[in-house]
C-alpha atoms as a PDB file:
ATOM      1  CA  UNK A   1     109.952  76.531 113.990  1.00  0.00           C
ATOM      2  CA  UNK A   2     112.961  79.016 114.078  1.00  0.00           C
ATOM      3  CA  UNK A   3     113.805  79.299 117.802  1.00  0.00           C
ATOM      4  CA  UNK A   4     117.433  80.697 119.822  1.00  0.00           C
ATOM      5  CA  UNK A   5     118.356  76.843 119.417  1.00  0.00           C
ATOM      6  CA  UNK A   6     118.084  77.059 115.397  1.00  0.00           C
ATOM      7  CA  UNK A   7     120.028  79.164 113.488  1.00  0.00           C
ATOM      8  CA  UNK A   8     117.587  81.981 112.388  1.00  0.00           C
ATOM      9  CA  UNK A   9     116.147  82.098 108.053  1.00  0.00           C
ATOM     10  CA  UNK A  10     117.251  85.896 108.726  1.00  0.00           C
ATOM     11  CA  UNK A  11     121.190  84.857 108.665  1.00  0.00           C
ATOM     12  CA  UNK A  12     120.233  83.057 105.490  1.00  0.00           C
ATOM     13  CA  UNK A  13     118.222  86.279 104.228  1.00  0.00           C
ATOM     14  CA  UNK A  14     121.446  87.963 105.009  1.00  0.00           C
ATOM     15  CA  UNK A  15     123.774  85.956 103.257  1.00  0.00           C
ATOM     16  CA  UNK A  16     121.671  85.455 100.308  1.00  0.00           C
ATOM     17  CA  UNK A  17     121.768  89.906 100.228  1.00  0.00           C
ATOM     18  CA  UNK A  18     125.623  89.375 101.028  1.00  0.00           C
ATOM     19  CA  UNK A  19     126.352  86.681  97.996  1.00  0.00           C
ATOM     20  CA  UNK A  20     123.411  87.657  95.684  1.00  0.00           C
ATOM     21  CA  UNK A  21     121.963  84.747  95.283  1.00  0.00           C
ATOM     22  CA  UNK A  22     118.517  83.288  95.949  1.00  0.00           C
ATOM     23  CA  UNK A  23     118.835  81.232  99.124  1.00  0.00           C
ATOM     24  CA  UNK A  24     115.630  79.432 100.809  1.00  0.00           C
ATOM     25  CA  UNK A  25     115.726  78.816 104.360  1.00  0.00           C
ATOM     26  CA  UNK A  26     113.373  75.678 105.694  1.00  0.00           C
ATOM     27  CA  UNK A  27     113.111  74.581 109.337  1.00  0.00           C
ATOM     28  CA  UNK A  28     112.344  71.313 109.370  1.00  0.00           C
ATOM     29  CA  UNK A  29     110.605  70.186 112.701  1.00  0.00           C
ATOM     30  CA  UNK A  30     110.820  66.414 113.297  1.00  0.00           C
ATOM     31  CA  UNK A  31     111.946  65.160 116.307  1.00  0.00           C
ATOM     32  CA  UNK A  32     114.406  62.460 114.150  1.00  0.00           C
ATOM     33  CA  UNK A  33     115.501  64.366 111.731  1.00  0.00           C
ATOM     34  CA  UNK A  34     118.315  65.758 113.149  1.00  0.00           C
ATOM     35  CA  UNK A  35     119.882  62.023 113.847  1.00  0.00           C
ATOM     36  CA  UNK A  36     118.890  61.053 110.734  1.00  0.00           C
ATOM     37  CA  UNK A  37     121.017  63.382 108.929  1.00  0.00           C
ATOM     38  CA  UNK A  38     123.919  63.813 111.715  1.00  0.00           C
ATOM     39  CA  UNK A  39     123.305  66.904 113.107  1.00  0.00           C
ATOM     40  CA  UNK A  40     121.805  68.183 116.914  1.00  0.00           C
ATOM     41  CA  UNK A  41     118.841  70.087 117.152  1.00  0.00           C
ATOM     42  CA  UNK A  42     120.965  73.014 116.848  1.00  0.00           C
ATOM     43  CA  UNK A  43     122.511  72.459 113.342  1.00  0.00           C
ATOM     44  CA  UNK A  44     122.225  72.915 109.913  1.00  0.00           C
ATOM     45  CA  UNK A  45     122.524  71.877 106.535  1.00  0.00           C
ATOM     46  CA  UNK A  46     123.573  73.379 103.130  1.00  0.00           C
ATOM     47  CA  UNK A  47     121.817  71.928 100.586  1.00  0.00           C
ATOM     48  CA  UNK A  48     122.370  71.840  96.874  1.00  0.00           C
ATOM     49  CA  UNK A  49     119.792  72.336  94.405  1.00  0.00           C
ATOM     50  CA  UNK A  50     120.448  68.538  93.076  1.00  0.00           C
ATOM     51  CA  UNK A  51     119.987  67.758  96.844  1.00  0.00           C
ATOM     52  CA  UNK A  52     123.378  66.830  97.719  1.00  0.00           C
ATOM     53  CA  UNK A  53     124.640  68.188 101.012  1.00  0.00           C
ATOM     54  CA  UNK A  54     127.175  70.702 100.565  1.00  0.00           C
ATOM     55  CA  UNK A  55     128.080  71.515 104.730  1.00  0.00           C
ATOM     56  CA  UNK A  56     126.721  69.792 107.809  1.00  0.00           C
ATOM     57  CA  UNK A  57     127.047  72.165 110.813  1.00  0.00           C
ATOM     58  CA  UNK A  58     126.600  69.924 113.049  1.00  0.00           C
ATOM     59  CA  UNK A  59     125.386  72.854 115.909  1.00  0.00           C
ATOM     60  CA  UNK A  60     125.103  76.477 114.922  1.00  0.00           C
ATOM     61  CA  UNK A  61     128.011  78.049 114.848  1.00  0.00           C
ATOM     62  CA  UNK A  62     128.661  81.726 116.833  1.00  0.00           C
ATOM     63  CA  UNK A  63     128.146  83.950 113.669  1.00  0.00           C
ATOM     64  CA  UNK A  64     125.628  81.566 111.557  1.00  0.00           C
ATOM     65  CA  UNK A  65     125.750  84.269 108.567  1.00  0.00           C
ATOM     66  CA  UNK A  66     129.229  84.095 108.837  1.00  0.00           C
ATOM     67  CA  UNK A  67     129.624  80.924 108.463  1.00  0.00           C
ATOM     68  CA  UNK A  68     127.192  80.344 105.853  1.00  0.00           C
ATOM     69  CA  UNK A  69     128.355  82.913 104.167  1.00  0.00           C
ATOM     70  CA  UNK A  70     132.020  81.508 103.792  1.00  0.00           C
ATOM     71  CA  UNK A  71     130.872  78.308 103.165  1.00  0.00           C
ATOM     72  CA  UNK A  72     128.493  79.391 100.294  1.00  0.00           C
ATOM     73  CA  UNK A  73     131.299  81.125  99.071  1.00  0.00           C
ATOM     74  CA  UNK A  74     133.445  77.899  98.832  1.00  0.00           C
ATOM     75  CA  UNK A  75     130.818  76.346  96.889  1.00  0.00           C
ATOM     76  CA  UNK A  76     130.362  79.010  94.292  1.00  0.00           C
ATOM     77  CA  UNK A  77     134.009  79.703  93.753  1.00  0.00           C
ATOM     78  CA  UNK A  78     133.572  83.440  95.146  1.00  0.00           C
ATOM     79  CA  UNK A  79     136.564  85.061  97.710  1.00  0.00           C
ATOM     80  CA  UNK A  80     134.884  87.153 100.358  1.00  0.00           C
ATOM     81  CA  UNK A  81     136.274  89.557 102.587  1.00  0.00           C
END
């Protein structure tokens, strides 16, 4: 459940406006899952359609749609400014 400690699926709804591209957010709410996959309770994870992780933030960064937004970027060979 998207709370102040999770980065909000409006910064992805916001990036995925920026970039043009479609972009699901899920919150996944299991107390392990964060451990299992490295992160706090306050990360995130950039998933590729084929599943692989593309970025761990490991806590949510100050600016989450800036972040994700540069970062998506990266991955899809796109300069932003």
């Amino acid at each position: 459940m998207p709370s102040s400690t999770h980065p909000s699926p409006n910064s992805t709804q916001e990036v995925a406006d920026r970039l043009l591209v479609p972009l699901p957010a899920v919150v996944i709410d299991a107390q392990d899952w964060p451990e299992q996959v490295r992160i706090t309770d306050r990360g995130a994870l950039l998933v590729r359609p084929d599943q692989i992780i593309a970025r761990r933030a490991p806590i949510t960064p100050p600016d989450p749609a800036d972040e994700l937004t540069r970062a998506l970027a990266r991955l899809l060979g796109r300069a932003v400014g």
